[in-house]
C-alpha atoms as a PDB file:
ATOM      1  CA  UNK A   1       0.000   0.000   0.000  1.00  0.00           C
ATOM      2  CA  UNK A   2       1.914   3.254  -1.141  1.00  0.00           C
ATOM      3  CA  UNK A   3       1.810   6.746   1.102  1.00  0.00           C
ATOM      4  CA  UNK A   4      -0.876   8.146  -0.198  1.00  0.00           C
ATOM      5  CA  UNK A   5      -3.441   5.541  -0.314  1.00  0.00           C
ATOM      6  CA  UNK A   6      -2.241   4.679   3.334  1.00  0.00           C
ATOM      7  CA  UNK A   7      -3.001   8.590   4.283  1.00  0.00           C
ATOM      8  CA  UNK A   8      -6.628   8.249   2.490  1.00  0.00           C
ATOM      9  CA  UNK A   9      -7.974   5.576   4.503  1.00  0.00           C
ATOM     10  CA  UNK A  10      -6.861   7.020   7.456  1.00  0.00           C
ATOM     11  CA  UNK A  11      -8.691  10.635   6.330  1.00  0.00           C
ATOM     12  CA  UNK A  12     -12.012   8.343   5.724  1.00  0.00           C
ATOM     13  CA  UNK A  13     -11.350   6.821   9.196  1.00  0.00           C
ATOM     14  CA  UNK A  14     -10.312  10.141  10.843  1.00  0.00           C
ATOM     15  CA  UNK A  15     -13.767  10.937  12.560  1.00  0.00           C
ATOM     16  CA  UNK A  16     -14.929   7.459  13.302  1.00  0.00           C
ATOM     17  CA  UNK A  17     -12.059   6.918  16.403  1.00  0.00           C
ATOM     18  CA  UNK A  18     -13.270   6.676  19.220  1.00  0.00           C
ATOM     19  CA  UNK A  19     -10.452   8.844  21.566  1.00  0.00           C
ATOM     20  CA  UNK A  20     -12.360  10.451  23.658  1.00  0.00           C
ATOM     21  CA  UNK A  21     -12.146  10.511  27.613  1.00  0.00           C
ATOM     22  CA  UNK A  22     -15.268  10.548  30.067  1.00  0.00           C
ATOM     23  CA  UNK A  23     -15.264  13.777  31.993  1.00  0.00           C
ATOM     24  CA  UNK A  24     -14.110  13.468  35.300  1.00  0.00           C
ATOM     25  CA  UNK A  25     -16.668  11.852  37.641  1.00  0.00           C
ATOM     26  CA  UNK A  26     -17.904   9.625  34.997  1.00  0.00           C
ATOM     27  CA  UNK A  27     -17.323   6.623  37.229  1.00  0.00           C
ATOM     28  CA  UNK A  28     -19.594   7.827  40.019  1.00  0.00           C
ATOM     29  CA  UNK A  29     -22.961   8.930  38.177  1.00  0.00           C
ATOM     30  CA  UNK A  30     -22.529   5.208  36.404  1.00  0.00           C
ATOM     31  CA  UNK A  31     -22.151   3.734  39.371  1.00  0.00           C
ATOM     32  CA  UNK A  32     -25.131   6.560  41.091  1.00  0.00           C
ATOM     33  CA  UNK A  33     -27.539   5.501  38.219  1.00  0.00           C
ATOM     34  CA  UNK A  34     -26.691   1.563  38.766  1.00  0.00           C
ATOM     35  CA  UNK A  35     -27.482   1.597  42.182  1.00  0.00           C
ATOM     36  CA  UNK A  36     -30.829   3.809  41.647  1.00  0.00           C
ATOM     37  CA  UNK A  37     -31.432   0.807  39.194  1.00  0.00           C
ATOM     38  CA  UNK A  38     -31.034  -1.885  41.662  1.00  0.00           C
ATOM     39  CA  UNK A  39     -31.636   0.332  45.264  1.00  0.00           C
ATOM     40  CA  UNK A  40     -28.753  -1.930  46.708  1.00  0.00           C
ATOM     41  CA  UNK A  41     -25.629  -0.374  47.942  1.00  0.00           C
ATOM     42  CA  UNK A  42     -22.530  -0.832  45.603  1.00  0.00           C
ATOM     43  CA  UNK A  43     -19.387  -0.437  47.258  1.00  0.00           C
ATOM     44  CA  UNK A  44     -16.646   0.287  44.993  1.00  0.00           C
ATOM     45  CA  UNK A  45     -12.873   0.543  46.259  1.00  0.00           C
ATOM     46  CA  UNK A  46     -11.790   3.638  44.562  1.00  0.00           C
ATOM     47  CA  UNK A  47      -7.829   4.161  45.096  1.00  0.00           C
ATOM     48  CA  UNK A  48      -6.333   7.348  43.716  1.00  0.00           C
ATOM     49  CA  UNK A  49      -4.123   6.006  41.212  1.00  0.00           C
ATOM     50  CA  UNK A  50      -0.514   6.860  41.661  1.00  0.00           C
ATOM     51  CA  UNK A  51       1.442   7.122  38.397  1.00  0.00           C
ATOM     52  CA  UNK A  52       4.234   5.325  39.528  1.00  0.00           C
ATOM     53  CA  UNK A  53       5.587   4.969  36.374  1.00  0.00           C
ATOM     54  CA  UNK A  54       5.542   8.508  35.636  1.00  0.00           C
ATOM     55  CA  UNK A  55       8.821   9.108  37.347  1.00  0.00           C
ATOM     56  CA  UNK A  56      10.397   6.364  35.610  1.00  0.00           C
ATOM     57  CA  UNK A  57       9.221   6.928  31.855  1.00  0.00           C
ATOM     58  CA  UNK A  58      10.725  10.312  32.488  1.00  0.00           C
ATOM     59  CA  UNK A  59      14.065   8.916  33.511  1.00  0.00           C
ATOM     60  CA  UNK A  60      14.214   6.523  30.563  1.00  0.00           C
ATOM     61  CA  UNK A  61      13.321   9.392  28.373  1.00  0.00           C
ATOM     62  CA  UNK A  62      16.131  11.252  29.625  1.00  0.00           C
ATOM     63  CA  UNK A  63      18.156   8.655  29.321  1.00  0.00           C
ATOM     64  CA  UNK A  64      17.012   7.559  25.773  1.00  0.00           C
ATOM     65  CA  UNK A  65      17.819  11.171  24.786  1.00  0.00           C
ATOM     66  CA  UNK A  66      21.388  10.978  25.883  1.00  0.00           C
ATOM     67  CA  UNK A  67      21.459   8.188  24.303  1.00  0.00           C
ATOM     68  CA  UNK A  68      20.838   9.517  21.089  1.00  0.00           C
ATOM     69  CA  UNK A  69      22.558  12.554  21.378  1.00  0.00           C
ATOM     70  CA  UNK A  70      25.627  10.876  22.245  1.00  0.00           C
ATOM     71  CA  UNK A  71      25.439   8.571  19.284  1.00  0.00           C
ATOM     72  CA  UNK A  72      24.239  11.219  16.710  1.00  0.00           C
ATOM     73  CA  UNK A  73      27.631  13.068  18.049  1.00  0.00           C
ATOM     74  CA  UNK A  74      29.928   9.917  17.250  1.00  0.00           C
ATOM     75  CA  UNK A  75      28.503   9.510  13.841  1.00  0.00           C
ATOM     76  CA  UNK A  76      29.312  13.176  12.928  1.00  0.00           C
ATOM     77  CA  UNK A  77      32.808  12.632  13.637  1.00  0.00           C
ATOM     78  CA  UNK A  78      33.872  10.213  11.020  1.00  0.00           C
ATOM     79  CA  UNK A  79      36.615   7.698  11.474  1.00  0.00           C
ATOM     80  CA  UNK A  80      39.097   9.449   9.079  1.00  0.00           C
ATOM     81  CA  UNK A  81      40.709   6.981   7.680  1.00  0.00           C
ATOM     82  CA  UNK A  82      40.312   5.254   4.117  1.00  0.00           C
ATOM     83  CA  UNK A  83      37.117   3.642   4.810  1.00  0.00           C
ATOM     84  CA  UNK A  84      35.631   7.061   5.810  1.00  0.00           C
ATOM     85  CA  UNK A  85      36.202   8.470   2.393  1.00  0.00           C
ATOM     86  CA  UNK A  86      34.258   6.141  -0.160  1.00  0.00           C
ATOM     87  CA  UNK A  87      33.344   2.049  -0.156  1.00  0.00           C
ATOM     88  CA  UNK A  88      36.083   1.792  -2.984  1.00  0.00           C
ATOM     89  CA  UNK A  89      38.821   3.202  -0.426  1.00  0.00           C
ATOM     90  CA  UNK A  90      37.094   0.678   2.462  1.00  0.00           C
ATOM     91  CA  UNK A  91      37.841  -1.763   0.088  1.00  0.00           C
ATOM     92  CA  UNK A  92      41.488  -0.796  -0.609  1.00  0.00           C
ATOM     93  CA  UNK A  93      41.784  -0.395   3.255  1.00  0.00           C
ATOM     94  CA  UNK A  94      40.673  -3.848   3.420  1.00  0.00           C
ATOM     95  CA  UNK A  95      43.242  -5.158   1.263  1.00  0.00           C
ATOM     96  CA  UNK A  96      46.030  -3.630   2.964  1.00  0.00           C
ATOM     97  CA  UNK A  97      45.642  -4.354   6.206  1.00  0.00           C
ATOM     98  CA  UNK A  98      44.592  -8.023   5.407  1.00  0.00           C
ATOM     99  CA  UNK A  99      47.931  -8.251   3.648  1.00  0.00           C
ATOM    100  CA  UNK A 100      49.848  -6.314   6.688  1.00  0.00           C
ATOM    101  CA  UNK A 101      48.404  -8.679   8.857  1.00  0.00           C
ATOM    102  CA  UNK A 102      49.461 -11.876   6.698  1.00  0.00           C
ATOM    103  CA  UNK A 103      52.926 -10.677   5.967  1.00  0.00           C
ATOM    104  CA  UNK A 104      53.049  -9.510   9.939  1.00  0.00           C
ATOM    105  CA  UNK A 105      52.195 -13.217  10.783  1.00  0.00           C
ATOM    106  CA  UNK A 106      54.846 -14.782   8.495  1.00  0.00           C
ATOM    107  CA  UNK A 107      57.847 -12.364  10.170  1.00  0.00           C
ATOM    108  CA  UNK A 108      56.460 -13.416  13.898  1.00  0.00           C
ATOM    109  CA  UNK A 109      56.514 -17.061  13.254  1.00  0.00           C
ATOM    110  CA  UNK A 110      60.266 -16.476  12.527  1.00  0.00           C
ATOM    111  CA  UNK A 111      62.537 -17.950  15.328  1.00  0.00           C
ATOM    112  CA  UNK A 112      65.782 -18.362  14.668  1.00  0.00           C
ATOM    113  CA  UNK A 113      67.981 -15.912  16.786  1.00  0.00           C
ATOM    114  CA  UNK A 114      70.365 -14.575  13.911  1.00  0.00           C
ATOM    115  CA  UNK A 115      67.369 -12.717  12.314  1.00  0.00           C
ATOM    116  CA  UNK A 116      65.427 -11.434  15.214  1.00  0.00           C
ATOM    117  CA  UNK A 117      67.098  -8.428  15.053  1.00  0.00           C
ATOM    118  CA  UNK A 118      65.940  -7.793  11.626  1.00  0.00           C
ATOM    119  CA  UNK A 119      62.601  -8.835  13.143  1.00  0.00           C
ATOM    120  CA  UNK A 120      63.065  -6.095  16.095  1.00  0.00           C
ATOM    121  CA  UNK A 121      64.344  -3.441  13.539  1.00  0.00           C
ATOM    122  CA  UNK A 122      60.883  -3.908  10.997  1.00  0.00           C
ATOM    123  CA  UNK A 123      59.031  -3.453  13.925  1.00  0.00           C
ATOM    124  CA  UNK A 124      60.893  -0.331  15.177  1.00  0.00           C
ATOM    125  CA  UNK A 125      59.769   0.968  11.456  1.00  0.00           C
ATOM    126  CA  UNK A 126      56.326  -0.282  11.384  1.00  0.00           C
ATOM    127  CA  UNK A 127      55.151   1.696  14.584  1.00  0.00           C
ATOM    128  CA  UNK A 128      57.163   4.552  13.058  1.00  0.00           C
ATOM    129  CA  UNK A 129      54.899   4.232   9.442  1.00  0.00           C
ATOM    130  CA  UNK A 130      51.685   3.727  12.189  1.00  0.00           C
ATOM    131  CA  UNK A 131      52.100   7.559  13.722  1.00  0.00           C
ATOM    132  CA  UNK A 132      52.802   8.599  11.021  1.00  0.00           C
ATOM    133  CA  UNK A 133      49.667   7.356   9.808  1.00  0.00           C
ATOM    134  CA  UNK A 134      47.700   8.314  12.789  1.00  0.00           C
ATOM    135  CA  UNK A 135      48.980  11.978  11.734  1.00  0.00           C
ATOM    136  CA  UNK A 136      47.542  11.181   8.209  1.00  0.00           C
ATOM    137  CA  UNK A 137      44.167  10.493   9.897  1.00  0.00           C
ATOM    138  CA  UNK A 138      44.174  14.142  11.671  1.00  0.00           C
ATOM    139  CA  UNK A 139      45.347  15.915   8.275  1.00  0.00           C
ATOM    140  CA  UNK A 140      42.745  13.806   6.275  1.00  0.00           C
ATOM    141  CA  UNK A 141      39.712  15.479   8.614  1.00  0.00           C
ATOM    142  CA  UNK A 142      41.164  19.021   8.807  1.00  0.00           C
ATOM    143  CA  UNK A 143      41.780  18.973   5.095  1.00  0.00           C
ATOM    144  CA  UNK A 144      38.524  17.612   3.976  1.00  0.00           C
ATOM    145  CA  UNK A 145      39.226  14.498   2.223  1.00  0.00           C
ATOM    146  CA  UNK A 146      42.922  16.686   0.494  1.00  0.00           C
ATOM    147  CA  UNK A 147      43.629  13.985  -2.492  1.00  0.00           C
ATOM    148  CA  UNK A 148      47.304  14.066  -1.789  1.00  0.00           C
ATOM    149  CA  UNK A 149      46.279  13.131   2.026  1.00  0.00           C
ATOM    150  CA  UNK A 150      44.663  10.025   0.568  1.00  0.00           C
ATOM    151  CA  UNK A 151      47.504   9.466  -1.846  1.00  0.00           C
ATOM    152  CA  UNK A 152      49.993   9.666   1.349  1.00  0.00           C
ATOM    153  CA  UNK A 153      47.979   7.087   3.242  1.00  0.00           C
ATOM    154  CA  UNK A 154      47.949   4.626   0.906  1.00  0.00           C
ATOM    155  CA  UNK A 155      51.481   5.299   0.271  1.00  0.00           C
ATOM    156  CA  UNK A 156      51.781   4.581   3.965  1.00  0.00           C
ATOM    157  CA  UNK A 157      50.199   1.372   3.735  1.00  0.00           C
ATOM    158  CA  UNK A 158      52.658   0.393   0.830  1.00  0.00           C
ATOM    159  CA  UNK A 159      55.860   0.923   3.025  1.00  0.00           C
ATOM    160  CA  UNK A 160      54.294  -1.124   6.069  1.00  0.00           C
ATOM    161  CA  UNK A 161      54.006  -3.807   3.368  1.00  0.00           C
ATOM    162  CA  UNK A 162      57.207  -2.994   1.802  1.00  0.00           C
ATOM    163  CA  UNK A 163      59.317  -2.963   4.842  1.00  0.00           C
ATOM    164  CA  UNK A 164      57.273  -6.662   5.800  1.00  0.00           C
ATOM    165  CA  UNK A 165      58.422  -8.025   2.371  1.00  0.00           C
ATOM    166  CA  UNK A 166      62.448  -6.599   2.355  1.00  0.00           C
ATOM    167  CA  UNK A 167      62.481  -8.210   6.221  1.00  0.00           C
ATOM    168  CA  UNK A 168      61.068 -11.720   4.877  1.00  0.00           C
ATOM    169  CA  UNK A 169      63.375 -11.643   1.948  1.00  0.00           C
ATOM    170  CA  UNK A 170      66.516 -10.769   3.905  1.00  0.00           C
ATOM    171  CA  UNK A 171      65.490 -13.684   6.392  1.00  0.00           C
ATOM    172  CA  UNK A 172      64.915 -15.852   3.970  1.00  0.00           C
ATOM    173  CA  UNK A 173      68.701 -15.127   2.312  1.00  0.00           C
ATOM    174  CA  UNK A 174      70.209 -15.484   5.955  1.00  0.00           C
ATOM    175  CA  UNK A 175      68.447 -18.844   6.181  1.00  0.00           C
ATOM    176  CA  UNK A 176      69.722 -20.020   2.258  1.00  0.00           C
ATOM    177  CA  UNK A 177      73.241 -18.403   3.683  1.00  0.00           C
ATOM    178  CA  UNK A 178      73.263 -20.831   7.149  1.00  0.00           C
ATOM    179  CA  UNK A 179      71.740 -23.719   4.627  1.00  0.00           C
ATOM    180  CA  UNK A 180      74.680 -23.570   2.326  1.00  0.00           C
ATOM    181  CA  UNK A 181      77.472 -23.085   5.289  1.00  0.00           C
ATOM    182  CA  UNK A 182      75.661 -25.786   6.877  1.00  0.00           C
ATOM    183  CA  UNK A 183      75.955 -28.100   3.525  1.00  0.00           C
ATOM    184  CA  UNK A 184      79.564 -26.828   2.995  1.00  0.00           C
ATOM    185  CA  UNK A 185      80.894 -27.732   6.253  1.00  0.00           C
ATOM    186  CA  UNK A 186      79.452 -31.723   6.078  1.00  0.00           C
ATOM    187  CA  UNK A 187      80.907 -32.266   2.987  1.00  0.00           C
ATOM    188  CA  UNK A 188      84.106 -30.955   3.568  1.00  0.00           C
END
């Protein structure tokens, strides 16, 4: 049912509600005229109702509105980071830190002690590109979405994953390097 027709039937309806309250005293002169009807006493326990509830609809309100406030002020202030921008930088964001996070696995699950300085080093760098990127963020919001911000960040994310990819291929020569010594010295 579209809008309008929705709007029509409740026009046609609009006088046929009944939403009307009984002036105040109603319950007495029904309950006068019933016992003039039967002359026998009817004894009705009448307890002023106490809105109990009042007090506490009013604190939910107030709490509902603070509510709301406080998340209508969080989704003014954007994330400012790739994602924030459009769904084709979300998904670029995506890819990057999927890959960070793959090629940060590999490096970790590296153990032998004559690279874990290397290890210690790519770290060093990575937190290093991560403030810097966490100033990117700030810059991106004050400059209003600045295309050489966004270039910058992404540019960011390519050095985490190029400093991840030099460390795994300089491991992985140190391990050939101690494979070959290693062969060298039993057959000699």
């Amino acid at each position: 049912m579209s809008k309008n027709n929705l709007h029509q039937v409740f026009e046609k309806l609009q006088h046929e509600f009944d939403v009307e309250e009984p002036n105040s005293g109603h319950q007495n002169r029904f309950l006068d005229k019933l016992q003039a009807q039967n002359n026998e006493q009817i004894v009705v326990n009448v307890k002023p109702t106490r809105n109990l509830w009042k007090p506490f609809l009013s604190i939910a309100a107030s709490i509902a509105l603070i509510v709301t406030l406080g998340i209508g002020l969080n989704t003014n202030e954007r994330s400012n980071d790739l994602a924030s921008i459009s769904p084709e930088m979300a998904e670029t964001q995506s890819f990057f830190t999927s890959t960070i996070a793959t090629e940060l696995s590999k490096l970790h699950e590296e153990k032998l002690p004559e690279v874990q300085v290397l290890i210690t080093d790519a770290i060093k760098r990575l937190n290093t590109l991560e403030l810097d990127y966490e100033n990117l963020k700030s810059d991106l919001s004050e400059s209003g979405d600045d295309k050489i911000v966004i270039f910058a960040m992404i540019k960011n994310f390519q050095n985490r994953i190029d400093v991840l990819q030099n460390t795994l291929e300089q491991i992985e020569k140190i391990k050939d390097l101690k494979n070959s010594n290693y062969e060298n010295s039993t057959t000699i």
